[in-house]
N, C-alpha and C. Protein backbone atom coordinates (compact mmCIF):
# COMPACT_ATOMS: atom_id res chain seq x y z
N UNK A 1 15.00 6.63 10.03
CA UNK A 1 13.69 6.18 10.46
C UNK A 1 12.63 6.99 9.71
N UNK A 2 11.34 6.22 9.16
CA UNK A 2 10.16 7.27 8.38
C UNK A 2 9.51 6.79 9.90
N UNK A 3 8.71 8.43 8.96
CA UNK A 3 7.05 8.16 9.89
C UNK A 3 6.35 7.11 10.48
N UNK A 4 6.56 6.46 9.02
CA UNK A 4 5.87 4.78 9.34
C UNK A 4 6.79 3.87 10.37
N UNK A 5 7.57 3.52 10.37
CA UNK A 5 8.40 3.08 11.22
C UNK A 5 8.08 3.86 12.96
N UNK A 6 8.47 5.11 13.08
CA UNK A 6 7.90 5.61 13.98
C UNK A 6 6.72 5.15 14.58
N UNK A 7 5.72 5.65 14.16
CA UNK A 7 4.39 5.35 14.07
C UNK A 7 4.19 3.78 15.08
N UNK A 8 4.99 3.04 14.29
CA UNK A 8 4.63 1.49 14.69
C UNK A 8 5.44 1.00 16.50
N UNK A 9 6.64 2.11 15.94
CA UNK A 9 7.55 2.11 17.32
C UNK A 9 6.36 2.36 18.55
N UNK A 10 6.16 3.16 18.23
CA UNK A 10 5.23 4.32 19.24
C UNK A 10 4.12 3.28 19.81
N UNK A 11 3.15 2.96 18.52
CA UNK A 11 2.19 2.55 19.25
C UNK A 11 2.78 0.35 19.27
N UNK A 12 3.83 0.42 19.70
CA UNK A 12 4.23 -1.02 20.34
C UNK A 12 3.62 -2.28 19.71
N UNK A 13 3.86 -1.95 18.36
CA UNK A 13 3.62 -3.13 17.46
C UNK A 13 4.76 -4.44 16.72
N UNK A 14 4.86 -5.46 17.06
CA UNK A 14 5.40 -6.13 16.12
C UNK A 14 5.27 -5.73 15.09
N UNK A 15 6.70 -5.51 13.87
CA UNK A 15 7.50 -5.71 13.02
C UNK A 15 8.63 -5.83 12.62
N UNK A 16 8.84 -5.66 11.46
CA UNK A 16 10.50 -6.22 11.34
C UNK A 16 10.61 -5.06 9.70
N UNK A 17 11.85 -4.43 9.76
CA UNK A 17 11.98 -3.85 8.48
C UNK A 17 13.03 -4.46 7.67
N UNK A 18 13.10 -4.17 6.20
CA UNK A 18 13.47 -4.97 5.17
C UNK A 18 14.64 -4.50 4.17
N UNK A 19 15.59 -3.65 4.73
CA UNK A 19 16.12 -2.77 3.61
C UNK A 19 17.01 -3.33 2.18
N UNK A 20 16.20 -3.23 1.02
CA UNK A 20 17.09 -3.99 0.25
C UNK A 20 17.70 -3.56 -0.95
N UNK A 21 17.60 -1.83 -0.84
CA UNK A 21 18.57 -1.13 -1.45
C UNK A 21 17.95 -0.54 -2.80
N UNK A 22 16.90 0.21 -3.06
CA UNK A 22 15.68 0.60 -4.43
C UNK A 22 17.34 1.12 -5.42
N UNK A 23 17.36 0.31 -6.48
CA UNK A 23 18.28 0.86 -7.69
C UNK A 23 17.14 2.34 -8.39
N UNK A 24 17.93 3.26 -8.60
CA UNK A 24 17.14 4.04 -8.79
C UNK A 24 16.33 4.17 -10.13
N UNK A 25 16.92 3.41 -11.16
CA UNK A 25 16.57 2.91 -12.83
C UNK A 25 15.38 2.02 -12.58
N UNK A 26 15.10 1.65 -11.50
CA UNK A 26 14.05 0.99 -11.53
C UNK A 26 12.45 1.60 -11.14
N UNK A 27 11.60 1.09 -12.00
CA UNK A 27 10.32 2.00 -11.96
C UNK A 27 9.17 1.40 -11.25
N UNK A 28 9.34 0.01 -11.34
CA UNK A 28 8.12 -1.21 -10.40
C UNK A 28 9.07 -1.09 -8.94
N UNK A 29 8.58 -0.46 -8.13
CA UNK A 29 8.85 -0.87 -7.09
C UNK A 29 8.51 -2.23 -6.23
N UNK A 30 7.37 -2.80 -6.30
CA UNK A 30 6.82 -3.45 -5.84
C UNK A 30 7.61 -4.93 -6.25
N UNK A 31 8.20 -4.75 -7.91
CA UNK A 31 8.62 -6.00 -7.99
C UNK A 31 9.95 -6.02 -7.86
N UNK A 32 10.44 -5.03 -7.74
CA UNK A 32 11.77 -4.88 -7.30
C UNK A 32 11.89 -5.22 -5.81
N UNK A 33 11.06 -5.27 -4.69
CA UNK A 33 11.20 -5.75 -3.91
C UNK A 33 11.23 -6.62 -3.49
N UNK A 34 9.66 -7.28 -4.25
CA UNK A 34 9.84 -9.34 -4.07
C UNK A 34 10.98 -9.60 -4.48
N UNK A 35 11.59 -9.61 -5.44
CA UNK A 35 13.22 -9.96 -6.35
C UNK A 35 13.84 -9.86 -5.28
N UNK A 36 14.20 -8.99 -4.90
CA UNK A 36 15.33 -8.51 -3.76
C UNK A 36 15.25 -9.33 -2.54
N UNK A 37 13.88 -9.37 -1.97
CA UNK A 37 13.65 -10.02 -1.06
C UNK A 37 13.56 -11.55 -0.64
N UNK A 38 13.36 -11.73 -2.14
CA UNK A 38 13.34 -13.23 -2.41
C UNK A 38 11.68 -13.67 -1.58
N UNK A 39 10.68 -12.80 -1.74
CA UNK A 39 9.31 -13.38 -1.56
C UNK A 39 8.64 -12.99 -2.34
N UNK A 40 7.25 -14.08 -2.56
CA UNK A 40 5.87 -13.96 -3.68
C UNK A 40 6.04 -12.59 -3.68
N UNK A 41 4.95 -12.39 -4.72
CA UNK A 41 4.80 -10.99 -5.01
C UNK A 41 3.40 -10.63 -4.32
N UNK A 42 2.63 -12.27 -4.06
CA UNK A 42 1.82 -12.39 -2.91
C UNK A 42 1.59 -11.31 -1.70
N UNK A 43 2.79 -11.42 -1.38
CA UNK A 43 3.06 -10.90 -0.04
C UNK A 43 2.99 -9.24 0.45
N UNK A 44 3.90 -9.00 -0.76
CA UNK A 44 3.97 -7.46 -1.21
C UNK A 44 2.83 -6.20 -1.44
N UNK A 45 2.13 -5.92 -0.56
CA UNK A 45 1.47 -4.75 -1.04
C UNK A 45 2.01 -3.19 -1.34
N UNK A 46 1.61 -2.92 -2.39
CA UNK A 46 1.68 -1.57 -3.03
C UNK A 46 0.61 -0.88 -2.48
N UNK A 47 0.84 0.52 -2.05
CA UNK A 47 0.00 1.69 -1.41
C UNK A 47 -0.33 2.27 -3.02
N UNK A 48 -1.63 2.08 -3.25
CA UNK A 48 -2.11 2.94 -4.21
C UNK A 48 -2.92 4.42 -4.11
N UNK A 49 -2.66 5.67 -4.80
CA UNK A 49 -3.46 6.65 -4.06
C UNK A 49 -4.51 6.84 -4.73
N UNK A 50 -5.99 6.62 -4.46
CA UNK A 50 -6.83 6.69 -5.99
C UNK A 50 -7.80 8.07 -5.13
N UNK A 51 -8.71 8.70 -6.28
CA UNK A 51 -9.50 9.68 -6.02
C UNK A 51 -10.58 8.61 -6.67
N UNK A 52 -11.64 9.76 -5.94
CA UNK A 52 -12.91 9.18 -6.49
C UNK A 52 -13.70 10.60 -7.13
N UNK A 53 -15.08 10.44 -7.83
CA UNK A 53 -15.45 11.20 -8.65
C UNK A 53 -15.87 12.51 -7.84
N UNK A 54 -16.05 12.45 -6.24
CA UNK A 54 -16.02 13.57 -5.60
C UNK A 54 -14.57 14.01 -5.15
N UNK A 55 -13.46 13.40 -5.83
CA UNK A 55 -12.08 14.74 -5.27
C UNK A 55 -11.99 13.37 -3.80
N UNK A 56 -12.36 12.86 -3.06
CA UNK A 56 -12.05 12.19 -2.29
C UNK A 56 -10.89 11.26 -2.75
N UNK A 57 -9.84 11.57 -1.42
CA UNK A 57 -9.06 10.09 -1.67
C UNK A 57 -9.01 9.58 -0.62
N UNK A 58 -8.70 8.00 -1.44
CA UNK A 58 -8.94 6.72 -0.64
C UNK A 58 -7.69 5.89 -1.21
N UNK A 59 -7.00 5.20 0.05
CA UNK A 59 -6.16 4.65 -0.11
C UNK A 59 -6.07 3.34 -0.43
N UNK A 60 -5.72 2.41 -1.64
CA UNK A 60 -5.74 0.91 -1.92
C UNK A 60 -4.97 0.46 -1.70
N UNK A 61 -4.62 -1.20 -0.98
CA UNK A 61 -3.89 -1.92 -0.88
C UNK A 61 -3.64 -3.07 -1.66
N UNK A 62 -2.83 -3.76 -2.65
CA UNK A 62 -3.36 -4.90 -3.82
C UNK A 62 -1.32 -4.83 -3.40
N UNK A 63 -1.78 -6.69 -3.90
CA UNK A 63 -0.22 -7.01 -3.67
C UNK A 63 0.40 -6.53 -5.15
N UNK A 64 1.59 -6.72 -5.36
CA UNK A 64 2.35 -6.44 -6.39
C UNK A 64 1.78 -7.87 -7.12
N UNK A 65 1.65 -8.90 -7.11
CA UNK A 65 1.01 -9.85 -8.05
C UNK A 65 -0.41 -9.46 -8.97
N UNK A 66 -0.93 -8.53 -8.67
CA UNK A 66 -2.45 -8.28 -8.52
C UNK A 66 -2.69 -6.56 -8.97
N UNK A 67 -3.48 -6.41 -10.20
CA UNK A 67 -3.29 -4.73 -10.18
C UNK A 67 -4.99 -4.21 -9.74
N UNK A 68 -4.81 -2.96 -9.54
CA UNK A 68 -6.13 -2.63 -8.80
C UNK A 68 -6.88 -2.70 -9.48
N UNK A 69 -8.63 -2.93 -9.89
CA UNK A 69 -9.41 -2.75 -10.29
C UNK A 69 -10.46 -1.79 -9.62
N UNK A 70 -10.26 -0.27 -10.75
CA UNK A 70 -11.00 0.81 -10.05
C UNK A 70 -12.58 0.16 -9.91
N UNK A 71 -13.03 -0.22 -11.01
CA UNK A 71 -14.64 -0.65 -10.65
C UNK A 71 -15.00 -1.47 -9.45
N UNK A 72 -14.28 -2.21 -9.15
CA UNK A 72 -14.18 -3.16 -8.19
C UNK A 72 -14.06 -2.31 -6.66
N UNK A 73 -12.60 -1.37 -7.07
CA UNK A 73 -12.61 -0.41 -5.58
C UNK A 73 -14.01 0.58 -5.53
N UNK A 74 -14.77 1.06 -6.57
CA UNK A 74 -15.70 1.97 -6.30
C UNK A 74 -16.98 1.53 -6.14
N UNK A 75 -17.47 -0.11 -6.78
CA UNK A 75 -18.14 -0.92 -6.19
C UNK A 75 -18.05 -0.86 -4.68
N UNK A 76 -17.04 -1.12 -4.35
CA UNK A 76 -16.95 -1.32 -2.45
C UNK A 76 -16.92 -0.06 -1.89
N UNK A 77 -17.07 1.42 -2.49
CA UNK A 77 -17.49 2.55 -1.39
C UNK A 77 -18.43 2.54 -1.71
N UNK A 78 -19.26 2.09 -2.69
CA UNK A 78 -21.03 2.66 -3.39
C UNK A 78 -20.83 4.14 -3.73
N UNK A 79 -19.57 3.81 -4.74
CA UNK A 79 -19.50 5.49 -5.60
C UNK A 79 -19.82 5.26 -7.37
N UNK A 80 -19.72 5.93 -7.99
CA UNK A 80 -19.81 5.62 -9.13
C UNK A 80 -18.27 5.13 -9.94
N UNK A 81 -17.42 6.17 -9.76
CA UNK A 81 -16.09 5.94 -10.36
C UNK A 81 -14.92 6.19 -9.25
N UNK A 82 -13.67 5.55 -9.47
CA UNK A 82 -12.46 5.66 -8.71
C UNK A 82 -11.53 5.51 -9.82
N UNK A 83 -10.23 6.49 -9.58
CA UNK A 83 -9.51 6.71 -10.17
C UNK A 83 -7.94 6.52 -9.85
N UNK A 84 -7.02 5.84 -10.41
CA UNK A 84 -5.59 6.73 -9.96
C UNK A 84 -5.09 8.05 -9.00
N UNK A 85 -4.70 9.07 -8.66
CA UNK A 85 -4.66 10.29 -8.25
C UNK A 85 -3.36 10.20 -9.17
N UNK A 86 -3.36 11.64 -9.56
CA UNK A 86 -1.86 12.16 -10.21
C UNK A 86 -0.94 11.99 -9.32
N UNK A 87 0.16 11.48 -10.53
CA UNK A 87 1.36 11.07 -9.50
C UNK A 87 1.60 12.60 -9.55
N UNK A 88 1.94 13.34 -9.54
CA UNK A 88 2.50 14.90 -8.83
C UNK A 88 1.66 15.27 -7.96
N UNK A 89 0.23 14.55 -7.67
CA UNK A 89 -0.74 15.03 -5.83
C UNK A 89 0.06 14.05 -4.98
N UNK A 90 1.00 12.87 -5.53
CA UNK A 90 0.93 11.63 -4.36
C UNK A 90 1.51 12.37 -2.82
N UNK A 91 2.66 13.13 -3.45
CA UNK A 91 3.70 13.77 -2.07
C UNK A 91 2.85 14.76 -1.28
N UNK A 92 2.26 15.16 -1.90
CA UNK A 92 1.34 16.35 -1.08
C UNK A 92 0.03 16.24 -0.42
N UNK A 93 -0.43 14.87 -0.93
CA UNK A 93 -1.57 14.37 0.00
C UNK A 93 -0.97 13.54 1.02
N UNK A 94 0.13 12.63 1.02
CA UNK A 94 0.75 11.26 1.70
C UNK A 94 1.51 12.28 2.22
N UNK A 95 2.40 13.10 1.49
CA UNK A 95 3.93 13.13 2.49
C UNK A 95 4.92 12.20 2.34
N UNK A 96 4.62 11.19 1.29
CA UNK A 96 5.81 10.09 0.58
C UNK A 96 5.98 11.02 -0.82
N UNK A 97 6.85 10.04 -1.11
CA UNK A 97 7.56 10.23 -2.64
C UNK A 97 6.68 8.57 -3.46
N UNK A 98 6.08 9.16 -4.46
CA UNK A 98 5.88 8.35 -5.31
C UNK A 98 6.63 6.62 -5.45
N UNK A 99 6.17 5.44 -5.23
CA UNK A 99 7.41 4.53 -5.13
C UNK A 99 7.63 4.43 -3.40
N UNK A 100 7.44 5.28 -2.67
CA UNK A 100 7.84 5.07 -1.56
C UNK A 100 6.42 5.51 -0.41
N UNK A 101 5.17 5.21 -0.95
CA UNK A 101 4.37 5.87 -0.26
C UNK A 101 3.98 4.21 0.63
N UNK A 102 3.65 4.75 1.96
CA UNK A 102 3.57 3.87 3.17
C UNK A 102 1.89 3.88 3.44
N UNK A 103 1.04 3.22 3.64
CA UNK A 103 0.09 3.51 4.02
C UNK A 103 -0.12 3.78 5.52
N UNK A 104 0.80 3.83 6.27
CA UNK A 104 1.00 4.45 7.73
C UNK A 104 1.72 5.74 7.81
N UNK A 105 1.16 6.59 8.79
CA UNK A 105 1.59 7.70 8.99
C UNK A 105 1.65 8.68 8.10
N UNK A 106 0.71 9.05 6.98
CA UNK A 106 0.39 9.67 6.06
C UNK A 106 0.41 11.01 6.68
N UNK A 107 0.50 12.08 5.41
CA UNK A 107 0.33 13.65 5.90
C UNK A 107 -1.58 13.65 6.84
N UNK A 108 -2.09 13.19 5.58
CA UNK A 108 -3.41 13.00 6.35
C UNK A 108 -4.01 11.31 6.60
N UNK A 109 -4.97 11.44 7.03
CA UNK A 109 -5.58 9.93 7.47
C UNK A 109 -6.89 9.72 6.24
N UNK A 110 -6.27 8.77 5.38
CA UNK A 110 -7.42 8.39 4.36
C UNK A 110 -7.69 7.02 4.58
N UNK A 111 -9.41 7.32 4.29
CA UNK A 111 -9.80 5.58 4.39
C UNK A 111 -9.25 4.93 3.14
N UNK A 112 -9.04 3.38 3.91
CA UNK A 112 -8.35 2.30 3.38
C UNK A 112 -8.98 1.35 3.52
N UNK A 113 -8.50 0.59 1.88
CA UNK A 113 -8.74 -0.32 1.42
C UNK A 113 -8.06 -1.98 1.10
N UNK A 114 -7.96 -2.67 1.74
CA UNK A 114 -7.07 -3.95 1.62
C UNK A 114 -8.05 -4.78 0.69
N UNK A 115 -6.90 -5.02 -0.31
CA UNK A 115 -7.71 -6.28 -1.23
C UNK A 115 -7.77 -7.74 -0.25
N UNK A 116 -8.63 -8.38 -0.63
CA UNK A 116 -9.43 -8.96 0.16
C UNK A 116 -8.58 -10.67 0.14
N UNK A 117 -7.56 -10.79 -0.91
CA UNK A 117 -6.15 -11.53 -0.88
C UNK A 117 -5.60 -11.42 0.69
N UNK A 118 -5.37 -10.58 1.33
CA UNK A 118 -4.72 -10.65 2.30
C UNK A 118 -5.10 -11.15 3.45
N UNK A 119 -6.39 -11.55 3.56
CA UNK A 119 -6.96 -13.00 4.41
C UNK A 119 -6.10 -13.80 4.47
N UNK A 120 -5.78 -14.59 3.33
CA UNK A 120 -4.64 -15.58 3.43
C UNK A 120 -3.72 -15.71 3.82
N UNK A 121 -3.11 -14.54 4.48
CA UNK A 121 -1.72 -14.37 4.91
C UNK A 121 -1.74 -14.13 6.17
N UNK A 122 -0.37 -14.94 6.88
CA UNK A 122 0.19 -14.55 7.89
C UNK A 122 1.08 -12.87 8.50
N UNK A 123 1.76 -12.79 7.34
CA UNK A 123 1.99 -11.23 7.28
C UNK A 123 1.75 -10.67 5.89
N UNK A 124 1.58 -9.12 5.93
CA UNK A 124 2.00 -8.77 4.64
C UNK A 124 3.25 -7.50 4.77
N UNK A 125 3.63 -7.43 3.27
CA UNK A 125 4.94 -6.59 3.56
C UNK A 125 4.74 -5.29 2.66
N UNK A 126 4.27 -4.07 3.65
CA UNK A 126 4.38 -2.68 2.70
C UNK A 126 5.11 -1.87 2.66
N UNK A 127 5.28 -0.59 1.87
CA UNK A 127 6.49 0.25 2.24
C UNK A 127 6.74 0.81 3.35
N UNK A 128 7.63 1.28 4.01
CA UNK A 128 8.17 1.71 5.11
C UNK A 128 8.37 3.43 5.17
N UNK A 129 8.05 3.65 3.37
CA UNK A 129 7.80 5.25 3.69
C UNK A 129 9.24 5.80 2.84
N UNK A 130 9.90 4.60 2.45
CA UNK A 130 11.32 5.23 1.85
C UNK A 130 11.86 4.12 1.06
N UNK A 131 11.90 4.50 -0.76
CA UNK A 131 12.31 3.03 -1.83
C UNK A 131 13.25 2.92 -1.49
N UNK A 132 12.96 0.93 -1.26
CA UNK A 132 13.67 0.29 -1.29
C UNK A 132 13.98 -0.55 0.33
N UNK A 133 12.71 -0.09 1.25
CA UNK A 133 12.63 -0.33 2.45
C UNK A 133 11.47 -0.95 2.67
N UNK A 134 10.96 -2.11 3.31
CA UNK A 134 9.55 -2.48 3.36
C UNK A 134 9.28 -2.37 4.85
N UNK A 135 8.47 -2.84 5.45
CA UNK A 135 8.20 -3.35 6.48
C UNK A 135 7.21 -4.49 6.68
N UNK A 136 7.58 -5.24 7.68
CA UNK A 136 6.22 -7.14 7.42
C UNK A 136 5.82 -6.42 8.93
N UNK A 137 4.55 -6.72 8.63
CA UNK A 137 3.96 -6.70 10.32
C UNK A 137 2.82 -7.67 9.88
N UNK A 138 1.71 -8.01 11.14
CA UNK A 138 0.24 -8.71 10.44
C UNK A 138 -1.06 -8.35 9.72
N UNK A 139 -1.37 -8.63 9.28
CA UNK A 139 -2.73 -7.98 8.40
C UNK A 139 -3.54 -7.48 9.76
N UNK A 140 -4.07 -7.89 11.03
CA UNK A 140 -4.75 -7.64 11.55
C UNK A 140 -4.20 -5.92 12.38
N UNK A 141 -3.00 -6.01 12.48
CA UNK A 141 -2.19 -4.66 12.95
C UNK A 141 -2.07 -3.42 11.98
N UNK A 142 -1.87 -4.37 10.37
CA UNK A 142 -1.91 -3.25 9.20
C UNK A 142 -3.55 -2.33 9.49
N UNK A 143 -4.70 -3.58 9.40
CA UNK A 143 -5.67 -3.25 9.43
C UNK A 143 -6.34 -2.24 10.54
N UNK A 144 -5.66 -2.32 11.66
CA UNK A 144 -6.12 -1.33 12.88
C UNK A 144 -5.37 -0.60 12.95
N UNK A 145 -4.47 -0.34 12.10
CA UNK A 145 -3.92 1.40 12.27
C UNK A 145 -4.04 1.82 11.43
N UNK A 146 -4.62 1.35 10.26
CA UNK A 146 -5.13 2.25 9.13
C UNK A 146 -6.90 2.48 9.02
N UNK A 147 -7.23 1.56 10.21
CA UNK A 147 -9.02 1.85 9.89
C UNK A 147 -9.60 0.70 8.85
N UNK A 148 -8.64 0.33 8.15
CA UNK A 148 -8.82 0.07 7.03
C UNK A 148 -10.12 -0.81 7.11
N UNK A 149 -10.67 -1.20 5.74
CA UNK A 149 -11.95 -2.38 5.17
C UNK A 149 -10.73 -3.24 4.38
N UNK A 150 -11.76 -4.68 4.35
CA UNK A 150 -11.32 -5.54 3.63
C UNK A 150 -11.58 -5.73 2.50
N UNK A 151 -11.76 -5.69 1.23
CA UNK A 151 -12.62 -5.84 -0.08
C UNK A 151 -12.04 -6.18 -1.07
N UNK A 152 -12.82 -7.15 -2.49
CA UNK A 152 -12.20 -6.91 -3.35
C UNK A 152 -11.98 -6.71 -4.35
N UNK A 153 -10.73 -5.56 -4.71
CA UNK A 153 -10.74 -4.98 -5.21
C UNK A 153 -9.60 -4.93 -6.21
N UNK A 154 -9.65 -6.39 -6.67
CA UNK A 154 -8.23 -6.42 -7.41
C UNK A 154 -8.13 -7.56 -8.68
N UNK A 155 -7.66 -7.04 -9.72
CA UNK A 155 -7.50 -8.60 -10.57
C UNK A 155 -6.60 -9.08 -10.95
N UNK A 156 -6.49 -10.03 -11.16
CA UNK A 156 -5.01 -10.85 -11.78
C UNK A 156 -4.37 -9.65 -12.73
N UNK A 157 -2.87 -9.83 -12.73
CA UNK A 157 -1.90 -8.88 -13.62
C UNK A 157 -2.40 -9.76 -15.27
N UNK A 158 -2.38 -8.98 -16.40
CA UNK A 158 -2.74 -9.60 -17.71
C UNK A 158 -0.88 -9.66 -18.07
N UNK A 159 -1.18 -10.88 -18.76
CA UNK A 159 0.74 -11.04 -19.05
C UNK A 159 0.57 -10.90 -20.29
């Protein structure tokens, strides 16, 4: 059981978890999971950890179809710039492993960001806190235990 899982136990939420086995050669998590799972990539959100130009982080949500657009995320705090965070801060701000970061039950509580795609959906499916595990619950449940805003902040993948 992760945090996240916990977390959801606790406070008596519908979901359902997804385990479908992260090969470890693999580096896209996100699309390794639609594959596996056999759903859109729609569906799939990736926990992104980005900083902004004051050292603040803020957490993004963008499905695996969709990659983040920092201007777009720093448009929607009214900052100037937003960034990636180094993958060697991800474990030590979250408390995940890179690939496996959950936007529930984090080491600390950062504001969050859902790309604004996830209106459309009945559920969405994020990590569970451990590759190769998801969890589906509803956007409106994702959204009230993370605080989160809706915005958007995301553009089509370039092929």
């Amino acid at each position: 059981m992760t945090p996240a899982i916990a977390l959801l136990e606790k406070q008596n939420v519908r979901f359902s978890v997804h385990d479908f086995g992260h090969q470890a050669s693999t580096r896209d998590y996100g699309k390794e999971a639609a594959r596996k799972l056999e759903l859109s990539p729609d569906l799939i959100f990736k926990t992104l950890v980005t900083q902004l130009a004051d050292e603040r982080v803020v957490i993004a949500l963008v499905p695996v179809s969709r990659q983040l657009d920092t201007k777009k995320l720093a448009a929607s705090l009214r900052v100037k710039k937003a960034t990636m965070a180094p993958r060697q801060a991800i474990q030590r701000l979250t408390g995940y492993l890179p690939g496996a970061v959950s936007p529930l039950a984090q080491r600390r509580r950062f504001p969050t960001i859902i790309d604004i795609s996830a209106r459309a959906l009945d559920v969405v499916y994020i990590s569970a806190g451990k590759r190769g595990v998801d969890i589906c619950l509803t956007l409106a449940d994702l959204a009230q235990l993370t605080s989160a805003n809706i915005a958007d902040i995301s553009t089509h993948v370039q092929a």
